[in-house]
Protein backbone atom coordinates (compact mmCIF):
# COMPACT_ATOMS: atom_id res chain seq x y z
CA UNK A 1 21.90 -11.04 -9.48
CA UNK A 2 18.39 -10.36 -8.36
CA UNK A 3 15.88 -12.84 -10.07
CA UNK A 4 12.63 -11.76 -7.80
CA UNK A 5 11.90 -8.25 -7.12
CA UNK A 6 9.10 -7.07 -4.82
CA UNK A 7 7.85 -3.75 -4.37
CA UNK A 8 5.94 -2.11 -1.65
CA UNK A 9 2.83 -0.96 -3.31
CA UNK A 10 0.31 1.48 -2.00
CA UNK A 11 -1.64 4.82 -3.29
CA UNK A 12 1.49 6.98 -2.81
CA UNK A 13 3.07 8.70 -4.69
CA UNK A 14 6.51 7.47 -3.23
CA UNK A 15 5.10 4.12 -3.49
CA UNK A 16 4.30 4.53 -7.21
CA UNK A 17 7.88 5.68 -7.80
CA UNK A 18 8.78 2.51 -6.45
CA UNK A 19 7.39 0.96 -8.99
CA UNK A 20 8.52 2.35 -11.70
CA UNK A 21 11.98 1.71 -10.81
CA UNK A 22 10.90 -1.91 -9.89
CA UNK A 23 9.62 -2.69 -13.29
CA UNK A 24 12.75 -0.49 -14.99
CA UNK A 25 15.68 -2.98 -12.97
CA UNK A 26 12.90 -6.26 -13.35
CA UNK A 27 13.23 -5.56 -17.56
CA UNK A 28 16.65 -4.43 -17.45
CA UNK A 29 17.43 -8.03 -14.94
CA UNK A 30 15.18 -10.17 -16.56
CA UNK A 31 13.79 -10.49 -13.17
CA UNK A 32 10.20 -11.74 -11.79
CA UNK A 33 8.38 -9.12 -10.44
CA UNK A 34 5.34 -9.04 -7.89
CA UNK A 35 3.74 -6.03 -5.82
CA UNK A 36 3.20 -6.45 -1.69
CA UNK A 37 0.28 -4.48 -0.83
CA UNK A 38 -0.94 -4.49 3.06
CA UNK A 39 -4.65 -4.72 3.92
CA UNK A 40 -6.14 -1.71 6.21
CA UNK A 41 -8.74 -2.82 8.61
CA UNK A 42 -11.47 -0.46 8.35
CA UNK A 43 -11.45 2.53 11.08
CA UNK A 44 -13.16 1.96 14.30
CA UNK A 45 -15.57 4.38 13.75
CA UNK A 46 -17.18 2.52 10.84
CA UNK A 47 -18.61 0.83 13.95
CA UNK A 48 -20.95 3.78 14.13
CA UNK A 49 -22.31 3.02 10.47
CA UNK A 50 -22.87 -0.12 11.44
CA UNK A 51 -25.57 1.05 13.75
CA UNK A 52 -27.33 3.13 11.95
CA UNK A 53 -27.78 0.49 9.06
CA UNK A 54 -26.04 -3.09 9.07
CA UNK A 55 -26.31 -2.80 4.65
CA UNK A 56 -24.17 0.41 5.38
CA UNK A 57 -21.17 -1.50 6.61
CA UNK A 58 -21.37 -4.31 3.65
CA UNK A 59 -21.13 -1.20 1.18
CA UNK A 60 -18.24 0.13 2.80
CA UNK A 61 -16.49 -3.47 3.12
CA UNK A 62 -17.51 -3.65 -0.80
CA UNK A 63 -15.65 -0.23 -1.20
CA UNK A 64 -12.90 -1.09 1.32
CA UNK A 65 -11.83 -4.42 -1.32
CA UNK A 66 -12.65 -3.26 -4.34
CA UNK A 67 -9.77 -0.20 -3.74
CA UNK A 68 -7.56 -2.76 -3.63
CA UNK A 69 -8.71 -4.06 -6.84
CA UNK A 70 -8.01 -0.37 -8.37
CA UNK A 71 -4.76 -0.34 -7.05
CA UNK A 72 -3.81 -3.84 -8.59
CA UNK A 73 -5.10 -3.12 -11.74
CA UNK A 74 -3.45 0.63 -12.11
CA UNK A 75 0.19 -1.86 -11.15
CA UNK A 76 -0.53 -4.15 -13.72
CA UNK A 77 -1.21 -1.40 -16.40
CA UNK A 78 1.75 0.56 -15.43
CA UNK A 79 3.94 -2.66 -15.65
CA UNK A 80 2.17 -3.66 -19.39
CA UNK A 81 2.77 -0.36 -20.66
CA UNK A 82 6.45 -1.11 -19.93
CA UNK A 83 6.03 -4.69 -21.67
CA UNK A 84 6.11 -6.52 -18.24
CA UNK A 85 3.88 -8.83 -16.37
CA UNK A 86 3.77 -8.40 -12.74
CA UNK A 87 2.25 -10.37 -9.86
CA UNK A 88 0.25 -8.48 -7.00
CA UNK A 89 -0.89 -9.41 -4.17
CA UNK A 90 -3.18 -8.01 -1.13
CA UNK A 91 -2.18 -9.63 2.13
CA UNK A 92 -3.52 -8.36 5.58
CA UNK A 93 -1.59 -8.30 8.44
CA UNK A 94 0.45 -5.87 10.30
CA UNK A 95 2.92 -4.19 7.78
CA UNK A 96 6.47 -4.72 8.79
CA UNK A 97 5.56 -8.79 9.81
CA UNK A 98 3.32 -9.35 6.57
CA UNK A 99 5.60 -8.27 4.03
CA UNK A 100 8.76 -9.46 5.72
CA UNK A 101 6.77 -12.85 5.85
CA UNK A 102 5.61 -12.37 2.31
CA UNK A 103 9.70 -11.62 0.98
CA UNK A 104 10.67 -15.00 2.81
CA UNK A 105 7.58 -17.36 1.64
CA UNK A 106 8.15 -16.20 -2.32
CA UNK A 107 11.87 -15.98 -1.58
CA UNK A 108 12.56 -12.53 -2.74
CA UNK A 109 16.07 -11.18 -3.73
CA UNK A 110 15.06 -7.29 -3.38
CA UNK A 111 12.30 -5.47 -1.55
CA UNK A 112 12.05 -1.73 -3.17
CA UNK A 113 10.21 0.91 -1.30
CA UNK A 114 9.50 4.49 -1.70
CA UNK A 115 10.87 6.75 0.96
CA UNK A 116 8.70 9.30 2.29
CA UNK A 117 10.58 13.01 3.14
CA UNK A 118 10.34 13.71 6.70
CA UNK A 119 11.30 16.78 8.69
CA UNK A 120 12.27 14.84 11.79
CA UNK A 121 14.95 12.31 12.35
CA UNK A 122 13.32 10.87 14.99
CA UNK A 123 9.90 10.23 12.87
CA UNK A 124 11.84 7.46 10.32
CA UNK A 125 12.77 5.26 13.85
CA UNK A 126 9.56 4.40 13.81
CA UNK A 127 8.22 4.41 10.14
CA UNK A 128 7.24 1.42 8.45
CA UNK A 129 10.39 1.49 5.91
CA UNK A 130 12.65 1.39 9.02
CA UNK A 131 11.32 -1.58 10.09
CA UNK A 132 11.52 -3.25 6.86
CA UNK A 133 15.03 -2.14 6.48
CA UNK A 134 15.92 -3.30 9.62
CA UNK A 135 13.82 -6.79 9.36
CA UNK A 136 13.51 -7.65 5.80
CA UNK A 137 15.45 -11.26 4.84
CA UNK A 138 16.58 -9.77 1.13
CA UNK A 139 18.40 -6.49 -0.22
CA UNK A 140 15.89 -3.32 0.05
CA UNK A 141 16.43 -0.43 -2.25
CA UNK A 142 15.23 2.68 -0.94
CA UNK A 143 13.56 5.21 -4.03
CA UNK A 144 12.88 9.25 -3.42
């Protein structure tokens, strides 16, 4: 049924539940998995830092990456512990466009993304899992 599984991967909580579940149906499916997670730019206000010391903003670029390098590694232990090997990847870009351009490049079956809890109705219209429900090419399986 679904032979590549990507999940939505970020430092929340909801996103790490995602996850989980990904690399639970992947074993269960036999299916490839791979993580999508989207690049930040820095804030503007790291301009500031900048000024005071040009080394200053190479340190925080330095940080900025090697976060994302954390967050790759803590996916690939969580999937090993479960006796899977995932793929991740760090892609920057604007979040609905990159990882509905990701899901159609690698040909993804299933997008999984942790849903956030929100008090307003109005909020998820313009959330990033909206958009990717409403744009993504593949099957996306909402997790709370």
């Amino acid at each position: 049924m679904f032979k590549k599984i990507a999940v939505a991967y970020n430092e929340s909580p909801e996103a790490e539940r995602a996850l989980t579940s990904g690399i639970q149906l992947a074993n269960t499916l036999g299916a490839e998995l791979s993580t999508i997670t989207v690049s930040t730019p820095l804030p503007a206000y790291t301009a500031f830092v900048t000024a005071s010391g040009p080394s200053l903003s190479h340190v925080l670029m330095s940080d900025h990456e090697n976060s994302y390098g954390v967050l790759e590694r803590k996916a690939s232990d969580i999937a090993q512990s479960q006796g899977l090997q995932i793929r991740c990847h760090v892609i920057e870009g604007h979040e609905v466009a990159t990882i509905v351009s990701f899901l159609r490049s690698q040909g993804t079956d299933l997008l999984i993304i942790g849903l956030h809890q929100r008090d307003l109705y109005l909020a998820r219209l313009w959330s990033t899992v909206y958009g990717l429900a409403q744009e993504a090419p593949c099957s996306v399986l909402g997790v709370h």
